[in-house]
C-alpha atoms as a PDB file:
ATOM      1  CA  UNK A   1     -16.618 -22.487  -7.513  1.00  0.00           C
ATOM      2  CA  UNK A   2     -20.027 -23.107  -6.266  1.00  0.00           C
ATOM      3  CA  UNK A   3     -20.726 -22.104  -2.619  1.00  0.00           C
ATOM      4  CA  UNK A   4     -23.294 -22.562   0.377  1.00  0.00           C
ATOM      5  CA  UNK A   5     -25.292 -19.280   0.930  1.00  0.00           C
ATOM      6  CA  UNK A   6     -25.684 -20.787   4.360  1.00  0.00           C
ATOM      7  CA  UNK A   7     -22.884 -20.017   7.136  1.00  0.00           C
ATOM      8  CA  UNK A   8     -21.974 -21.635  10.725  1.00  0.00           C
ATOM      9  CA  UNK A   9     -20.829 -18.574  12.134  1.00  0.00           C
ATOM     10  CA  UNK A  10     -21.470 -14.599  11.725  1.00  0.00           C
ATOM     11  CA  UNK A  11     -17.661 -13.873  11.618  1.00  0.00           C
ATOM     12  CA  UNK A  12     -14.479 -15.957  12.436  1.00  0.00           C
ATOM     13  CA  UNK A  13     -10.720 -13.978  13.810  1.00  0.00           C
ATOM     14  CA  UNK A  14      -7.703 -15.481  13.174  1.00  0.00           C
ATOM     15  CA  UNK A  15      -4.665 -15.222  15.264  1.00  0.00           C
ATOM     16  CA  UNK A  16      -1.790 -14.530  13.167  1.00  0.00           C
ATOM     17  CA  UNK A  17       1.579 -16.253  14.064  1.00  0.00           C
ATOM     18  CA  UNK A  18       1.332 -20.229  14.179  1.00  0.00           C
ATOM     19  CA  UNK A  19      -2.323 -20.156  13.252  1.00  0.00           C
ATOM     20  CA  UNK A  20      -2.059 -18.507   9.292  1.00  0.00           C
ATOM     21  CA  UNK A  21       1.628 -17.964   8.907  1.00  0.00           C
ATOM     22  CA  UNK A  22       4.835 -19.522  10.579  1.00  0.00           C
ATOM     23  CA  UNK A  23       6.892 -16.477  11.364  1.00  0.00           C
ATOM     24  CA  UNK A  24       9.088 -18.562  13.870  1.00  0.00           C
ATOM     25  CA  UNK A  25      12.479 -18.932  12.220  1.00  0.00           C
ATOM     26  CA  UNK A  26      12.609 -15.452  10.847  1.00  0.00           C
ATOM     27  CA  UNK A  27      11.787 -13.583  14.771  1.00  0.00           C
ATOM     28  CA  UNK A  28      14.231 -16.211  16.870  1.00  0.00           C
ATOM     29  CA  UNK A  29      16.511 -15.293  13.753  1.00  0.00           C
ATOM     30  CA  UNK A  30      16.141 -11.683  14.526  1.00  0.00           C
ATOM     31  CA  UNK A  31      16.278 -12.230  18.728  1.00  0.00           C
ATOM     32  CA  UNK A  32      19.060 -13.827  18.491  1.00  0.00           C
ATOM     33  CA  UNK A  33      20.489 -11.086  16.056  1.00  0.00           C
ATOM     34  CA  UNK A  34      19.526  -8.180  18.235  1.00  0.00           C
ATOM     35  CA  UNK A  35      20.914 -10.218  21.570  1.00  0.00           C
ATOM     36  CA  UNK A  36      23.843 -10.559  19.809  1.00  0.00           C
ATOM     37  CA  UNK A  37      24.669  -6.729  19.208  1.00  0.00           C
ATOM     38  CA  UNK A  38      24.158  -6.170  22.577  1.00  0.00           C
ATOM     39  CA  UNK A  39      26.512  -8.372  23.631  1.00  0.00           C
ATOM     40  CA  UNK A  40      23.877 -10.646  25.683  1.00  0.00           C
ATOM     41  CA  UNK A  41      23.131 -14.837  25.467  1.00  0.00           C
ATOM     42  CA  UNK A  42      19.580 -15.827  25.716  1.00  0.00           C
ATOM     43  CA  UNK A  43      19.100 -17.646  29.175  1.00  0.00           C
ATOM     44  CA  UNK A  44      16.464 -20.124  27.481  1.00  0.00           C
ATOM     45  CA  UNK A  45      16.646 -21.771  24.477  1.00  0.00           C
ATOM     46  CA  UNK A  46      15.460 -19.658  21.275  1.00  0.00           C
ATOM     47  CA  UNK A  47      12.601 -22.262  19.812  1.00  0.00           C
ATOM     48  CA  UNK A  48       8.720 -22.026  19.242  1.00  0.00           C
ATOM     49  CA  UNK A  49       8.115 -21.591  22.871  1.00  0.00           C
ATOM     50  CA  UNK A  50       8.694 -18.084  22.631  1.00  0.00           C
ATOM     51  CA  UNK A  51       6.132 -17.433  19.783  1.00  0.00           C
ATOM     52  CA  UNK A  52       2.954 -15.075  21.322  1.00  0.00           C
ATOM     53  CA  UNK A  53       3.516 -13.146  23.953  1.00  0.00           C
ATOM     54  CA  UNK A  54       4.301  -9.649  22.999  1.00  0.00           C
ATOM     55  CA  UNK A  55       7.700  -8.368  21.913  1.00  0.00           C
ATOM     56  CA  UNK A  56       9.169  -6.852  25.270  1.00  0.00           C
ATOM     57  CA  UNK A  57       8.051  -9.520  27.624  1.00  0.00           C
ATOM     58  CA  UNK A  58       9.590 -11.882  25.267  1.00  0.00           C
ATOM     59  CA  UNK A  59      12.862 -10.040  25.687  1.00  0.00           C
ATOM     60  CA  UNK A  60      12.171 -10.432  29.499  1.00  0.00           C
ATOM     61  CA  UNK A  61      11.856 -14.007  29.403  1.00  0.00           C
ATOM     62  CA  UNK A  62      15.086 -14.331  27.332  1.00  0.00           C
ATOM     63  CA  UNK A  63      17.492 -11.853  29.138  1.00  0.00           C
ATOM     64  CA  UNK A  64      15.697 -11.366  32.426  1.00  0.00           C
ATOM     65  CA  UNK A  65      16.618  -7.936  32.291  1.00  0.00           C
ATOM     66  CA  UNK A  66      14.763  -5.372  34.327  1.00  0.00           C
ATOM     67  CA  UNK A  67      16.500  -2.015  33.026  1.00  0.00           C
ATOM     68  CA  UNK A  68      14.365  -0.356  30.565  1.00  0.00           C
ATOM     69  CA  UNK A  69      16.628   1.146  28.797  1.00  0.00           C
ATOM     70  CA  UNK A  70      18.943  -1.985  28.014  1.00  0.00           C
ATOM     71  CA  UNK A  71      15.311  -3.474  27.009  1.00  0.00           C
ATOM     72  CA  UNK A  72      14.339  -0.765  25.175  1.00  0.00           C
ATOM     73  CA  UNK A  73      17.806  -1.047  22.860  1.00  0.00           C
ATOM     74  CA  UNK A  74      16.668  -5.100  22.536  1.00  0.00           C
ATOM     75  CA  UNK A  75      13.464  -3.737  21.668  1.00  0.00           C
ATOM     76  CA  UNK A  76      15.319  -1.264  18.831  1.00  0.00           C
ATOM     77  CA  UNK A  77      17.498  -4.295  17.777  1.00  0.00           C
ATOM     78  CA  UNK A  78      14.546  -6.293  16.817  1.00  0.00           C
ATOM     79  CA  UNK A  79      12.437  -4.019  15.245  1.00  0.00           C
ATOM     80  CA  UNK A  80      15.677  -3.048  12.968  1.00  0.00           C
ATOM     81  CA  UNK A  81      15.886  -6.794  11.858  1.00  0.00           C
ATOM     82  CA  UNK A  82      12.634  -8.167  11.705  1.00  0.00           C
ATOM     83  CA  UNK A  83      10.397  -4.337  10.136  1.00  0.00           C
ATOM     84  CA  UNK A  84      13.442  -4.372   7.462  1.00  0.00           C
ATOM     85  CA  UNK A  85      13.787  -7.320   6.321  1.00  0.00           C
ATOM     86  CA  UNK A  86      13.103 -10.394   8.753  1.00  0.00           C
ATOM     87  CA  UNK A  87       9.498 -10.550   8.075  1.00  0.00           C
ATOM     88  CA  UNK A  88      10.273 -11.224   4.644  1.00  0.00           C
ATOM     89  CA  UNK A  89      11.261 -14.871   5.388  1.00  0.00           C
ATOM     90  CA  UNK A  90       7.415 -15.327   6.460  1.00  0.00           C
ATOM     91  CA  UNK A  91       6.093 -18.740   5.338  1.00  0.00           C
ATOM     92  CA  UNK A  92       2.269 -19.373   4.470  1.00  0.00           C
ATOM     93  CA  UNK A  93       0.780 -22.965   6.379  1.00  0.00           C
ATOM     94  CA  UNK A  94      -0.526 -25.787   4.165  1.00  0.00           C
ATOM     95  CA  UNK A  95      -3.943 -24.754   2.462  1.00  0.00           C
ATOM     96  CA  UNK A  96      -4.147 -21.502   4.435  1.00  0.00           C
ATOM     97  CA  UNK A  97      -3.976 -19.180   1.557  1.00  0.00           C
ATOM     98  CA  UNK A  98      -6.682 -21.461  -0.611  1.00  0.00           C
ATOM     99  CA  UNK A  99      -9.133 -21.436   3.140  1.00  0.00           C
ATOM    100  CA  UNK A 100      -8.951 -17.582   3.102  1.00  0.00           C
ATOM    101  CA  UNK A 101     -10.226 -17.078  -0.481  1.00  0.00           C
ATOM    102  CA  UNK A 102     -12.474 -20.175   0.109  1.00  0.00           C
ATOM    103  CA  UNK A 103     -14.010 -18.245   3.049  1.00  0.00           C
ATOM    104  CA  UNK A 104     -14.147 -14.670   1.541  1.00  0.00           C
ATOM    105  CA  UNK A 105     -16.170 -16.516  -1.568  1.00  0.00           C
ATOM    106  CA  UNK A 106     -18.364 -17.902   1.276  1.00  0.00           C
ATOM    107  CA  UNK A 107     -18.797 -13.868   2.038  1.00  0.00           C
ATOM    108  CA  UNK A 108     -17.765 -14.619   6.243  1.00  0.00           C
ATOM    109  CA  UNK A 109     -16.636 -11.576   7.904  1.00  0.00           C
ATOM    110  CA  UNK A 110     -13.157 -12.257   8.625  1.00  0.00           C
ATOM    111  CA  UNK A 111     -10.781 -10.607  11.276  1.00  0.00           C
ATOM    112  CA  UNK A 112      -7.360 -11.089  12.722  1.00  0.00           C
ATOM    113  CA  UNK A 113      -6.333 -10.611  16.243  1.00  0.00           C
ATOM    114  CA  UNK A 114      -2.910 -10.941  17.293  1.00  0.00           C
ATOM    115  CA  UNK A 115      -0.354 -10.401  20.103  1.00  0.00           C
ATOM    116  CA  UNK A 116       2.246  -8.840  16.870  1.00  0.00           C
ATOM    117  CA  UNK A 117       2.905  -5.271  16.449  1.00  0.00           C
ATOM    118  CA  UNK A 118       0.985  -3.828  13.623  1.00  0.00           C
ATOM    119  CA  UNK A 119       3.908  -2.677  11.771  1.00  0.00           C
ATOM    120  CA  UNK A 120       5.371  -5.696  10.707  1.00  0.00           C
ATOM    121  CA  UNK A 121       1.982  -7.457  10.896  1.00  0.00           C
ATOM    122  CA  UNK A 122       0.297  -4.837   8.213  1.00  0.00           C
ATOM    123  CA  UNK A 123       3.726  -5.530   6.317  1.00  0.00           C
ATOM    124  CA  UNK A 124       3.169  -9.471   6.149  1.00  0.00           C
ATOM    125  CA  UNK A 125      -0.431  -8.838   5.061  1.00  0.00           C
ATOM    126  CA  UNK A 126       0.667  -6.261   2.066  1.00  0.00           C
ATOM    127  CA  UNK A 127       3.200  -8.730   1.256  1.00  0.00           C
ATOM    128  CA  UNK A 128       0.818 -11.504   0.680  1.00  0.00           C
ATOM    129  CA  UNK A 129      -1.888  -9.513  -0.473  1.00  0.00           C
ATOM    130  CA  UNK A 130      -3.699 -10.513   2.349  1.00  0.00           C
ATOM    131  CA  UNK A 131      -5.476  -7.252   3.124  1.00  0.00           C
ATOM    132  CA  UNK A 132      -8.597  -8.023   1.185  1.00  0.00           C
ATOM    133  CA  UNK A 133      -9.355 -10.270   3.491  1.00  0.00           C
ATOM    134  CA  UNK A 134      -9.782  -8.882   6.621  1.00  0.00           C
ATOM    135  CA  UNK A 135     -12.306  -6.678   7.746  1.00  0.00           C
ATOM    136  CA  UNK A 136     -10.617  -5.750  10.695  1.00  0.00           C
ATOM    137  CA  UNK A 137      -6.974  -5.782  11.968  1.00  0.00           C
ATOM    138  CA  UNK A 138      -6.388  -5.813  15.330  1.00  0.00           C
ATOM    139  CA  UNK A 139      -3.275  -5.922  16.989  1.00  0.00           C
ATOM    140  CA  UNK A 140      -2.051  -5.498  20.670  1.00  0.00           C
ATOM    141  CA  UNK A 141      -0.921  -1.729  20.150  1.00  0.00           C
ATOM    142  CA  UNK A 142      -3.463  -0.944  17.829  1.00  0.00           C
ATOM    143  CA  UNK A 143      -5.054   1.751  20.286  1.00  0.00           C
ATOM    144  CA  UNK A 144      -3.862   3.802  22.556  1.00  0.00           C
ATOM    145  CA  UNK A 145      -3.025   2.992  25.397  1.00  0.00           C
ATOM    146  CA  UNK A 146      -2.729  -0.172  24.256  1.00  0.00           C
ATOM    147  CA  UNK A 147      -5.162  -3.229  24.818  1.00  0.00           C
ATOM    148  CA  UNK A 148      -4.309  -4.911  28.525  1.00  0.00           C
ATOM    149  CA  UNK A 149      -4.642  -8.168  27.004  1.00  0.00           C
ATOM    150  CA  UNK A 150      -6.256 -10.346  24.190  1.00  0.00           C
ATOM    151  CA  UNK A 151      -8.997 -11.129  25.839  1.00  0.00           C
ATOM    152  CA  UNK A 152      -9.683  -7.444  25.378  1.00  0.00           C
ATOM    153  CA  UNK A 153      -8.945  -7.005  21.830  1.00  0.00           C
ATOM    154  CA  UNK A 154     -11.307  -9.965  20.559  1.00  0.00           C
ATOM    155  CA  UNK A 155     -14.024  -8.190  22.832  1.00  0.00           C
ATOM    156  CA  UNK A 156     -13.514  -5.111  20.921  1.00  0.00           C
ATOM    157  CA  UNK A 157     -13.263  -6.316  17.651  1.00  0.00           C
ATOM    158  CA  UNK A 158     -16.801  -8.606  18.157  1.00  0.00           C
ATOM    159  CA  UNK A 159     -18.426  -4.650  18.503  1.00  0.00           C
ATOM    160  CA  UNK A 160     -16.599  -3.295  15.716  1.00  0.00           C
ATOM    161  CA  UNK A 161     -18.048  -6.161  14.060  1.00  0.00           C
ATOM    162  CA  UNK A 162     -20.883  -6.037  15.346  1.00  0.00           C
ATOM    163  CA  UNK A 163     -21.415  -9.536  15.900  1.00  0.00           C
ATOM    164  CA  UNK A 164     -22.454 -11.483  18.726  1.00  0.00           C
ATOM    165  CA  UNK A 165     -19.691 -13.627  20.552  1.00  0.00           C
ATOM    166  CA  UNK A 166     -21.687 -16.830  20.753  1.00  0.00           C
ATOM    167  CA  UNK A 167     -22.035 -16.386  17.678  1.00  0.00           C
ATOM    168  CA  UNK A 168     -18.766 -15.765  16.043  1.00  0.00           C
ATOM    169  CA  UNK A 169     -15.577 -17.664  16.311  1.00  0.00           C
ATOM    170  CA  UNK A 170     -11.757 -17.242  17.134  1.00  0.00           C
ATOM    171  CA  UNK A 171      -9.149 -19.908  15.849  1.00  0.00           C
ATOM    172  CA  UNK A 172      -5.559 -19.829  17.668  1.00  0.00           C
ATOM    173  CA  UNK A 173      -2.976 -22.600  18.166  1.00  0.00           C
ATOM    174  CA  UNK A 174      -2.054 -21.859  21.608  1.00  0.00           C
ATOM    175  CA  UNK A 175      -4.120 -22.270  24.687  1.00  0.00           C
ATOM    176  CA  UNK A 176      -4.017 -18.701  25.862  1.00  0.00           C
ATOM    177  CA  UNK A 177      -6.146 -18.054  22.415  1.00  0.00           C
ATOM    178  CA  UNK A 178      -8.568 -20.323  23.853  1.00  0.00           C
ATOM    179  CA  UNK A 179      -8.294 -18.472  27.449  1.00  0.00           C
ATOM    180  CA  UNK A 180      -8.793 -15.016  25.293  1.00  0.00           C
ATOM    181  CA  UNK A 181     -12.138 -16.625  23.554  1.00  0.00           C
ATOM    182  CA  UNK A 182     -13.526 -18.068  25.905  1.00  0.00           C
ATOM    183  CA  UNK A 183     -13.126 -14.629  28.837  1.00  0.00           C
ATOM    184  CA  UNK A 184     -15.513 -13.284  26.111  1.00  0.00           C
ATOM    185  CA  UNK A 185     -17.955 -16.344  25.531  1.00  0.00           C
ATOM    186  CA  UNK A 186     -16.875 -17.016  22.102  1.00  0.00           C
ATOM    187  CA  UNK A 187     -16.675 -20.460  20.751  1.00  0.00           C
ATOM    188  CA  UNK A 188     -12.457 -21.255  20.235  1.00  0.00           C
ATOM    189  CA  UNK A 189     -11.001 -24.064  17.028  1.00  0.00           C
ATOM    190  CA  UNK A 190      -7.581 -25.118  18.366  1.00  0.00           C
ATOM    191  CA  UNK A 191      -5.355 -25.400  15.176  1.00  0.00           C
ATOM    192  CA  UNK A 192      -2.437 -28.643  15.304  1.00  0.00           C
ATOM    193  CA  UNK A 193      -0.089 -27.220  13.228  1.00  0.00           C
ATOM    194  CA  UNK A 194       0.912 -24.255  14.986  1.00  0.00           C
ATOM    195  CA  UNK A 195       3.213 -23.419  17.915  1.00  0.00           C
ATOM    196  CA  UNK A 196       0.828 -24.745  21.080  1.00  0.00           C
ATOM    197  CA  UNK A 197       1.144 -28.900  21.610  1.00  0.00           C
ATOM    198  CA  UNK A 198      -2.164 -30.144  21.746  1.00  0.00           C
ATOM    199  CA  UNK A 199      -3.987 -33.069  23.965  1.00  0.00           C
ATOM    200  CA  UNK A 200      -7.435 -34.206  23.049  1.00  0.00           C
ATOM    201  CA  UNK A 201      -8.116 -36.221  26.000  1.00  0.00           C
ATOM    202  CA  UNK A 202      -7.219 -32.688  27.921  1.00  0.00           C
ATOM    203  CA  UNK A 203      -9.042 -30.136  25.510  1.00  0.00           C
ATOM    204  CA  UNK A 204     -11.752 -28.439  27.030  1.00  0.00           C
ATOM    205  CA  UNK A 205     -15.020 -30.514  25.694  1.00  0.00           C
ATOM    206  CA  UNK A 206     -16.008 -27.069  24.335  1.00  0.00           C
ATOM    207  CA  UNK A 207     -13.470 -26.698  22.124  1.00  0.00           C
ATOM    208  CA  UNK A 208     -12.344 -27.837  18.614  1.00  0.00           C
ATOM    209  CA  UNK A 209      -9.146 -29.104  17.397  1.00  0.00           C
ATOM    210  CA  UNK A 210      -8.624 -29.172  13.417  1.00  0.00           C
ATOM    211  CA  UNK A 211      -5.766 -30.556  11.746  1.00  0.00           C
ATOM    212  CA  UNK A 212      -5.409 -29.544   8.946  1.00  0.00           C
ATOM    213  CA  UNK A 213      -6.770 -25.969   6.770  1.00  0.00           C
ATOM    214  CA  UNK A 214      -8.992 -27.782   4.605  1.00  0.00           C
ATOM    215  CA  UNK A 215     -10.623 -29.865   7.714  1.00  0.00           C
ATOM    216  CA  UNK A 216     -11.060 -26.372   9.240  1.00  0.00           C
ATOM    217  CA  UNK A 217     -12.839 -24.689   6.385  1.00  0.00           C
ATOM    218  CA  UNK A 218     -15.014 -27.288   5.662  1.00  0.00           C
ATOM    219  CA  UNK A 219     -15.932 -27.358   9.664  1.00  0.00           C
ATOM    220  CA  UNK A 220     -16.715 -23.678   8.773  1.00  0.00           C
ATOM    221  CA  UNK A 221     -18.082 -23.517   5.178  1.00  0.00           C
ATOM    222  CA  UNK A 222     -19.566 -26.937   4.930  1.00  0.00           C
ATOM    223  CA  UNK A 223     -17.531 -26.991   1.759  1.00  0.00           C
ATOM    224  CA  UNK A 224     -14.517 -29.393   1.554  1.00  0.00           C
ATOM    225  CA  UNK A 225     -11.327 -27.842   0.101  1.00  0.00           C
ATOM    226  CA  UNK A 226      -8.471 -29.614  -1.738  1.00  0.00           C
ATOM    227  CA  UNK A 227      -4.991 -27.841  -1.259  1.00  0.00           C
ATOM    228  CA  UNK A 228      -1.352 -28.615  -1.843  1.00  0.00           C
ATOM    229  CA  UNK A 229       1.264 -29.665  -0.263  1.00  0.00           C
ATOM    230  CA  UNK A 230       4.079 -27.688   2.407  1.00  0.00           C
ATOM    231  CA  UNK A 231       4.414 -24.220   3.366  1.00  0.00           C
ATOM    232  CA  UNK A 232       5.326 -22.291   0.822  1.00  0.00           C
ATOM    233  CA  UNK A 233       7.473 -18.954   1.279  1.00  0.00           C
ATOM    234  CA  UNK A 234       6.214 -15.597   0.840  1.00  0.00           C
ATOM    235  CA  UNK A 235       7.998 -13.935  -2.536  1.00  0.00           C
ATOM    236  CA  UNK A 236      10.057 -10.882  -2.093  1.00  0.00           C
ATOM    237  CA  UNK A 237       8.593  -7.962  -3.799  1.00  0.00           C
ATOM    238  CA  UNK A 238      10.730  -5.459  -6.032  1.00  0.00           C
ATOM    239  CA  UNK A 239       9.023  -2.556  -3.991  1.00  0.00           C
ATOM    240  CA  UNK A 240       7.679  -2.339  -0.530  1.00  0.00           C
ATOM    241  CA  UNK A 241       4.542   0.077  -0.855  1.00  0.00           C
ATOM    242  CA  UNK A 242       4.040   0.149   2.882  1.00  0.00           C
ATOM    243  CA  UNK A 243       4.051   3.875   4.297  1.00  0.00           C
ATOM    244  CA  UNK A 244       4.455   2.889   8.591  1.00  0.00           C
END
């Protein structure tokens, strides 16, 4: 495939869940499994909503528990589920697997920055054989202690990059990825197929909102891209090589 030498922008990060994967039925599968042991009922409904924020929280907002060590055993419950097998169950979006080799050809520095632990995220990316990819991984408790916020990891992987913001750009499906972007003065691309509902008469005027993965790479390469059809699942390996 011939490719423009030319590039919009000096590096592009990816948030993870609704953005490059759908991850949704496998982790409400897995709350609802580690609720469940503990003898609890979620007091909102388990759906999409509760995609993003990181893992605990999300346990608050489904139990309202304050006791750390009943939320601690949640935490446990989950992490047996989903770092075993629930991740597994992982499905690709439309045309995202054919935009990340379309962009690595296109030689754009490519990063991921997500609210997911890294365990299971450095799993999903083995799995797929996504770690060829990314430069840079960077996930909430990547350092310690861990990053306050997003906002804070996309700042620090822009130096570890050592990129510009205005320069670079971060692509989310939820609104708080846009929030995260823009607290650094990056330029944000809203994706619609993700977990965030979407308005263009309310988007910021700043901000992009792409459809589909093949709009979005050609937004970013110039290059149109043809994919398939569906999500497609992630195949189960005979052997997981990961060493957490």
């Amino acid at each position: 495939m011939t490719m423009k030498n030319s590039r919009t922008y000096d590096a592009i990060i990816f948030d993870l869940d609704g953005t490059l994967i759908d991850s949704s039925p496998s982790i409400l599968n897995c709350f609802g499994h580690a609720l469940s042991e503990a003898g609890l009922q979620p007091l909102v409904p388990l759906n999409d909503s509760l995609i993003g924020p990181p893992l605990r929280q999300t346990l608050i907002n489904l139990t309202g528990l304050t006791d750390n060590s009943l939320l601690d055993r949640l935490v446990d419950g989950f992490k047996e589920c989903y770092d075993t097998v629930g991740y597994k169950a992982t499905q690709v979006y439309n045309g995202v697997e054919d935009m990340l080799g379309h962009l690595a050809e296109c030689n754009i520095p490519l990063a991921i920055a997500t609210n997911k632990r890294r365990v299971p995220t450095m799993k999903i990316l083995e799995h797929l054989g996504w770690e060829k990819y990314f430069r840079i991984v960077g996930t909430l408790d990547t350092p310690l202690p861990p990053y306050r916020s997003k906002a804070e990891m996309i700042g620090s992987l822009l130096r570890k990059l050592e990129v510009e913001a205005e320069v670079s750009l971060y692509v989310g499906d939820k609104r708080e990825d846009g929030e995260a972007a823009a607290a650094n003065a990056m330029p944000f691309c809203a994706v619609g197929w993700g977990y965030g509902e979407w308005n263009r008469v309310l988007l910021p005027e700043e901000w992009r909102l792409m459809e589909s993965a093949a709009d979005l790479v050609a937004l970013l390469s110039g290059t149109p891209l043809q994919v398939g059809n569906g999500a497609r699942p992630i195949p189960t390996p005979t052997t997981d090589k990961v060493n957490m």
